[in-house]
Protein backbone atom coordinates (compact mmCIF):
# COMPACT_ATOMS: atom_id res chain seq x y z
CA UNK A 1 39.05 3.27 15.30
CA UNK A 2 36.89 3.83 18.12
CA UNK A 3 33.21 6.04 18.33
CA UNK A 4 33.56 7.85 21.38
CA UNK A 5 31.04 7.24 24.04
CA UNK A 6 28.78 10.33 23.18
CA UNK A 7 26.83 8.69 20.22
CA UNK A 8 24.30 6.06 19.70
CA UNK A 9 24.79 6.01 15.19
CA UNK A 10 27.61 7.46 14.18
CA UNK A 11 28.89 8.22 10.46
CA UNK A 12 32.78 9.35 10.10
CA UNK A 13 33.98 10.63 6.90
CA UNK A 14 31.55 8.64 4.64
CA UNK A 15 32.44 8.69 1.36
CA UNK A 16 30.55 6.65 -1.77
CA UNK A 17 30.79 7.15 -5.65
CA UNK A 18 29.01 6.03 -8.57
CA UNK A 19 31.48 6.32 -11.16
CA UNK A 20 32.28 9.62 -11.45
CA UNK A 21 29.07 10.92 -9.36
CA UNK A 22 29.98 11.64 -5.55
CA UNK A 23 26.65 10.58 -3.89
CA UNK A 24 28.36 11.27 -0.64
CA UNK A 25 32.24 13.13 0.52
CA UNK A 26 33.16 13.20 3.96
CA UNK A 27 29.98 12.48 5.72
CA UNK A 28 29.82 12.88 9.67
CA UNK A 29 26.88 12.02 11.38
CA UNK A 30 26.33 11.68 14.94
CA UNK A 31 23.17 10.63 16.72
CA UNK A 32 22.51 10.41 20.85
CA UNK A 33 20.69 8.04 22.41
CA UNK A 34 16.84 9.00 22.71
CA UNK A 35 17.32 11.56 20.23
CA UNK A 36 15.19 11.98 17.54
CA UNK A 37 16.93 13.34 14.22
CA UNK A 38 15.60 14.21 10.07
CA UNK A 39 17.65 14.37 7.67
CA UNK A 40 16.30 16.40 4.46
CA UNK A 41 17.41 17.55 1.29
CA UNK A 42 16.20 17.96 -2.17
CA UNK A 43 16.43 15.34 -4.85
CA UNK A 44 19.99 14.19 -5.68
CA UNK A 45 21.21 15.72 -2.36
CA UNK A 46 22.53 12.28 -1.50
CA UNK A 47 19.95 11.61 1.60
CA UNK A 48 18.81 7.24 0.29
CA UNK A 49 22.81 6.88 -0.40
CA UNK A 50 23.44 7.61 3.14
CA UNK A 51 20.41 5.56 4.30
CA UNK A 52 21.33 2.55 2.82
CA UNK A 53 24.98 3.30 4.26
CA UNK A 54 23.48 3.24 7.65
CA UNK A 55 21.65 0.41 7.40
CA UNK A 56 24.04 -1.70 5.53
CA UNK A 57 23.10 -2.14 2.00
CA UNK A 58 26.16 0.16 0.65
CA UNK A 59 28.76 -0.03 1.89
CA UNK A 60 30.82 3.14 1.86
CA UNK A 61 34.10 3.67 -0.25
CA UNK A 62 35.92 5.09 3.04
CA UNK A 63 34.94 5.99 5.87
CA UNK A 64 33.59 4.49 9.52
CA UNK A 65 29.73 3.52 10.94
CA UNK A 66 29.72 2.90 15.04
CA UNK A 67 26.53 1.28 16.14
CA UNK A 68 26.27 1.55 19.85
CA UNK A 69 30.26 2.11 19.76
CA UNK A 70 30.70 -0.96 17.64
CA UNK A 71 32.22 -0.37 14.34
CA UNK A 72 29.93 -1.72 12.17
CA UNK A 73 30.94 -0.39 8.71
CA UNK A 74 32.01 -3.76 6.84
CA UNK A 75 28.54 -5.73 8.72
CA UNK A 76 25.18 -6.35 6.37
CA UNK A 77 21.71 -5.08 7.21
CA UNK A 78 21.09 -7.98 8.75
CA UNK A 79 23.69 -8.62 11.17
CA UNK A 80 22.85 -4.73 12.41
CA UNK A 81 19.47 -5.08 13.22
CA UNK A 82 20.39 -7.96 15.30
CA UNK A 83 22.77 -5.43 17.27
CA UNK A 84 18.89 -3.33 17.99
CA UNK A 85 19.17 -1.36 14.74
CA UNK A 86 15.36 -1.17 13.07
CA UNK A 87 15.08 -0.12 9.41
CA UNK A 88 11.77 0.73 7.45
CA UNK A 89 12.16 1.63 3.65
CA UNK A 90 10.25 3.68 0.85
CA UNK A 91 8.85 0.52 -0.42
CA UNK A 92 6.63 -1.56 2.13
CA UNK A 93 7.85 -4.96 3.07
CA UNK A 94 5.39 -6.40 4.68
CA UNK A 95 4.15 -9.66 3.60
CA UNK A 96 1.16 -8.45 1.67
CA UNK A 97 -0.45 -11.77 1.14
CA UNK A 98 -0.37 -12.74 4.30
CA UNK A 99 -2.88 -11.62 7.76
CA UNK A 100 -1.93 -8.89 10.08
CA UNK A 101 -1.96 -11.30 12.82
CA UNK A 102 0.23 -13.23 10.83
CA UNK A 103 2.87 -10.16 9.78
CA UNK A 104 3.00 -9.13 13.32
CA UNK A 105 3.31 -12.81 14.21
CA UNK A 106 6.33 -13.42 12.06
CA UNK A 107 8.15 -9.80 13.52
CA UNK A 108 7.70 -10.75 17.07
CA UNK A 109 9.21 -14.58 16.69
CA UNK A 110 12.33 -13.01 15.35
CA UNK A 111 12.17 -10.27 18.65
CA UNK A 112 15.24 -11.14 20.87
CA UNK A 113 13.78 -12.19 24.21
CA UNK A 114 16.42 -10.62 26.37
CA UNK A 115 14.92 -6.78 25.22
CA UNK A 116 11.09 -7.50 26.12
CA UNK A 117 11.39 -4.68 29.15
CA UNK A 118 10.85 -1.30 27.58
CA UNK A 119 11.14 -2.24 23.72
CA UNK A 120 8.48 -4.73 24.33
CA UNK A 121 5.81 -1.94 25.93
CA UNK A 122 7.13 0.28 23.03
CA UNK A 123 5.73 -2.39 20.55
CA UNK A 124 2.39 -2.72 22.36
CA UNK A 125 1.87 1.11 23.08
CA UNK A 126 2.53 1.44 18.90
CA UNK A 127 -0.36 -1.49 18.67
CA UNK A 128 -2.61 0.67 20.54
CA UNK A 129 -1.56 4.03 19.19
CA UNK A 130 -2.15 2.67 15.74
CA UNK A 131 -5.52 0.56 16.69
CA UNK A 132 -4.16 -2.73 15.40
CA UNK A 133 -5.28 -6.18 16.51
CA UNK A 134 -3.14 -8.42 16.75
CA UNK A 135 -5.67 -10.91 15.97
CA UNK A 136 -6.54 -9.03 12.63
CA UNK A 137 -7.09 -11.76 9.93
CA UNK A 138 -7.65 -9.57 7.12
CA UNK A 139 -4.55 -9.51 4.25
CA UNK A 140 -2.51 -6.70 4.91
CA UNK A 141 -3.04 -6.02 1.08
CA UNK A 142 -6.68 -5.21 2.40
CA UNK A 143 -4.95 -2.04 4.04
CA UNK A 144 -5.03 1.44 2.97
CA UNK A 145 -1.89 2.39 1.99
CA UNK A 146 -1.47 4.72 5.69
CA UNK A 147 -2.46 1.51 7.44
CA UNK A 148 0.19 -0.90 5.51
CA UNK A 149 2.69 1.63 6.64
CA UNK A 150 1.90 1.46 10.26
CA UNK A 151 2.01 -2.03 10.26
CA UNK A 152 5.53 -2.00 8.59
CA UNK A 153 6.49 0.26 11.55
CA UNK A 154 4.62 -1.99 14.38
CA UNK A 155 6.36 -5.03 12.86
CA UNK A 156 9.94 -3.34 13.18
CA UNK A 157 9.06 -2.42 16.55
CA UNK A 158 7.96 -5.84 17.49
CA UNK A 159 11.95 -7.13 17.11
CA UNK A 160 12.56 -4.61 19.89
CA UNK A 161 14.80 -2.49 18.26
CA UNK A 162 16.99 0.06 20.03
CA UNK A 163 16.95 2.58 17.22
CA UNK A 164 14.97 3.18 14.81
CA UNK A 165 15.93 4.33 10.87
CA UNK A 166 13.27 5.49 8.64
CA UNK A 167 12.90 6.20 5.17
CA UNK A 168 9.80 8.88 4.20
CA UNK A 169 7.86 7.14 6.42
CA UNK A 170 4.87 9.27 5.58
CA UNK A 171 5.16 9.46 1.81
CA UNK A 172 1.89 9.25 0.04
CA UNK A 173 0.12 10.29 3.25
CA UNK A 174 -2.66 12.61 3.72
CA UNK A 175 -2.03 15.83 6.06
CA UNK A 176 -4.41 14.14 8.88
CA UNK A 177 -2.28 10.71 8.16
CA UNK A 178 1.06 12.46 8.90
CA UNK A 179 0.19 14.22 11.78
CA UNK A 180 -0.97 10.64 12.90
CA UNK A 181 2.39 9.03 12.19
CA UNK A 182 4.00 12.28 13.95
CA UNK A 183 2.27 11.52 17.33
CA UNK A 184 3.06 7.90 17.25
CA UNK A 185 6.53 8.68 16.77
CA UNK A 186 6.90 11.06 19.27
CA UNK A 187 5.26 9.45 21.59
CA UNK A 188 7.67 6.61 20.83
CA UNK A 189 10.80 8.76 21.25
CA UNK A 190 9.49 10.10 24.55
CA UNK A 191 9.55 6.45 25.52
CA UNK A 192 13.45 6.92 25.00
CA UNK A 193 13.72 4.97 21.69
CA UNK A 194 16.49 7.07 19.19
CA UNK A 195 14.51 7.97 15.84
CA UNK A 196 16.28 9.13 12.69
CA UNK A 197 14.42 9.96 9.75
CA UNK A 198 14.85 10.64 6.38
CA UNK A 199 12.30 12.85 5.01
CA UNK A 200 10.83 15.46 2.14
CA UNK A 201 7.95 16.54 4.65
CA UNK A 202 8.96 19.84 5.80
CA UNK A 203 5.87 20.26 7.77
CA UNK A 204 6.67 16.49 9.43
CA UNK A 205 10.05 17.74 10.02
CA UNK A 206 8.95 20.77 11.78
CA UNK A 207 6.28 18.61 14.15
CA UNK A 208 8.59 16.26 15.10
CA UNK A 209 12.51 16.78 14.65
CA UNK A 210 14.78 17.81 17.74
CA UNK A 211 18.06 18.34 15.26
CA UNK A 212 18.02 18.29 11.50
CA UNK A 213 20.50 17.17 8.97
CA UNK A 214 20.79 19.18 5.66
CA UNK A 215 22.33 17.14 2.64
CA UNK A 216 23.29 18.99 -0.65
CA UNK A 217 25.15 17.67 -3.29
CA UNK A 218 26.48 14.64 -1.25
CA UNK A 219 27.79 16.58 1.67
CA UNK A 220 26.56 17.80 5.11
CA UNK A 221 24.90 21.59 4.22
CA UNK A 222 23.87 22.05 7.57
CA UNK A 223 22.97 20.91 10.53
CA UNK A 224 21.39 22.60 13.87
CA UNK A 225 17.29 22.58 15.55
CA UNK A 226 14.40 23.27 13.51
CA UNK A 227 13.98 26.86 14.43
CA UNK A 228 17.86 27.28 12.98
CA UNK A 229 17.63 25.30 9.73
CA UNK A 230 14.68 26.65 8.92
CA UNK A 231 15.44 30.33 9.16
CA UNK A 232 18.75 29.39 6.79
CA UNK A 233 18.48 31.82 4.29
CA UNK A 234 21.13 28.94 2.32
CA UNK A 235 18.66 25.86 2.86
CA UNK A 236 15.60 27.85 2.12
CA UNK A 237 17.77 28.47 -1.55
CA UNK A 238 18.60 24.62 -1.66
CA UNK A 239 14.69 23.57 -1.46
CA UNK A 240 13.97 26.29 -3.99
CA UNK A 241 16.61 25.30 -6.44
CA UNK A 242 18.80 28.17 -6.10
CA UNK A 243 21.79 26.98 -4.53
């Protein structure tokens, strides 16, 4: 089974149960290159299960991931972010005990040298953007909790990645500390770098989403640009607990 040549990430018929809980039926996803997509949903709608499908800690019951055209479905996390797939997650990994310097340090020896055109200036615009030294000394447990997320990001940007997969990258973030993350992001995506998100923020969503994803109940709601899902009388019920 082949993706097709239109799509950067794509998801075909995902399916994944727990038991006798569907977390996800019949799942299609597809994602263009330089695009920058959120997928939201309220709790239970099935949005981490298809994260970690993406990324390669689940794998799905049935169903097909292309990476780049490459079915990846059956490959671990790690083996995708080798093939330019970069993942951040709800809970930080960073090496808290260790310097900046020496988190950003570690990220950019494991950078493949072949993408340090383009990638490479991404990771250094992100530096700036964010105001990070790189010769920072100070533990990254020494960060505010905003800060330790942007360094999580800059690190995943320092191995060069080709996409990049987000979990709630803003949660626990002040208003002022979103809109922060939003322009880095952006700016990021103008760069050409494919963003997909998956986030509660509605008022992130709105800033910086070209297409959004609706999940309900383990299957694609509905799908279009912010203007269309967010006059859907339907996904206005779903976030209200209606539906």
């Amino acid at each position: 089974m082949t993706a097709g040549p239109d799509f950067q990430l794509r998801a075909v018929l995902l399916d994944k149960r727990f038991g006798g809980v569907v977390a996800a039926h019949d799942v299609n996803l597809g994602v263009a290159k330089g695009e920058f997509r959120c997928i939201i949903g309220p709790n239970g709608a099935g949005k981490s299960t298809l994260f970690s499908m993406l990324c390669g800690i689940l794998r799905p019951d049935s169903g097909h991931i292309f990476l780049n055209g490459a079915d990846v479905t059956r490959l671990p996390a790690f083996r995708r972010v080798r093939m330019g797939l970069g993942l951040t997650f709800q809970t930080n990994r960073a090496f808290h005990g260790l310097s900046v310097e020496q988190n950003l340090e570690i990220a950019a020896r494991a950078a493949p040298e072949e993408r340090d055109g383009e990638p490479g200036r991404r990771f250094r615009h992100a530096l700036n953007l964010f105001e990070f030294d790189t010769a920072d000394e100070r533990p990254a447990r020494e960060l505010p909790h905003h800060r330790l997320q942007w360094l999580e990001i800059a690190m995943v940007l320092a191995g060069r990645p080709e996409i990049l997969l987000l979990d709630e990258p803003t949660a626990g973030m002040s208003p002022d500390e979103t809109i922060q993350t939003a322009k880095v992001l952006q700016h990021l995506n103008e760069t050409g770098l494919t963003i997909i998100v998956v986030e509660h923020d509605i008022a992130f969503v709105r800033r910086v989403a070209r297409l959004v994803t609706v999940l309900h109940q383990g299957v694609v709601f509905a799908e279009g640009t912010v203007a269309e899902i967010t006059a859907h009388e339907d996904v206005r019920k779903i976030y209200l607990g209606r539906a």
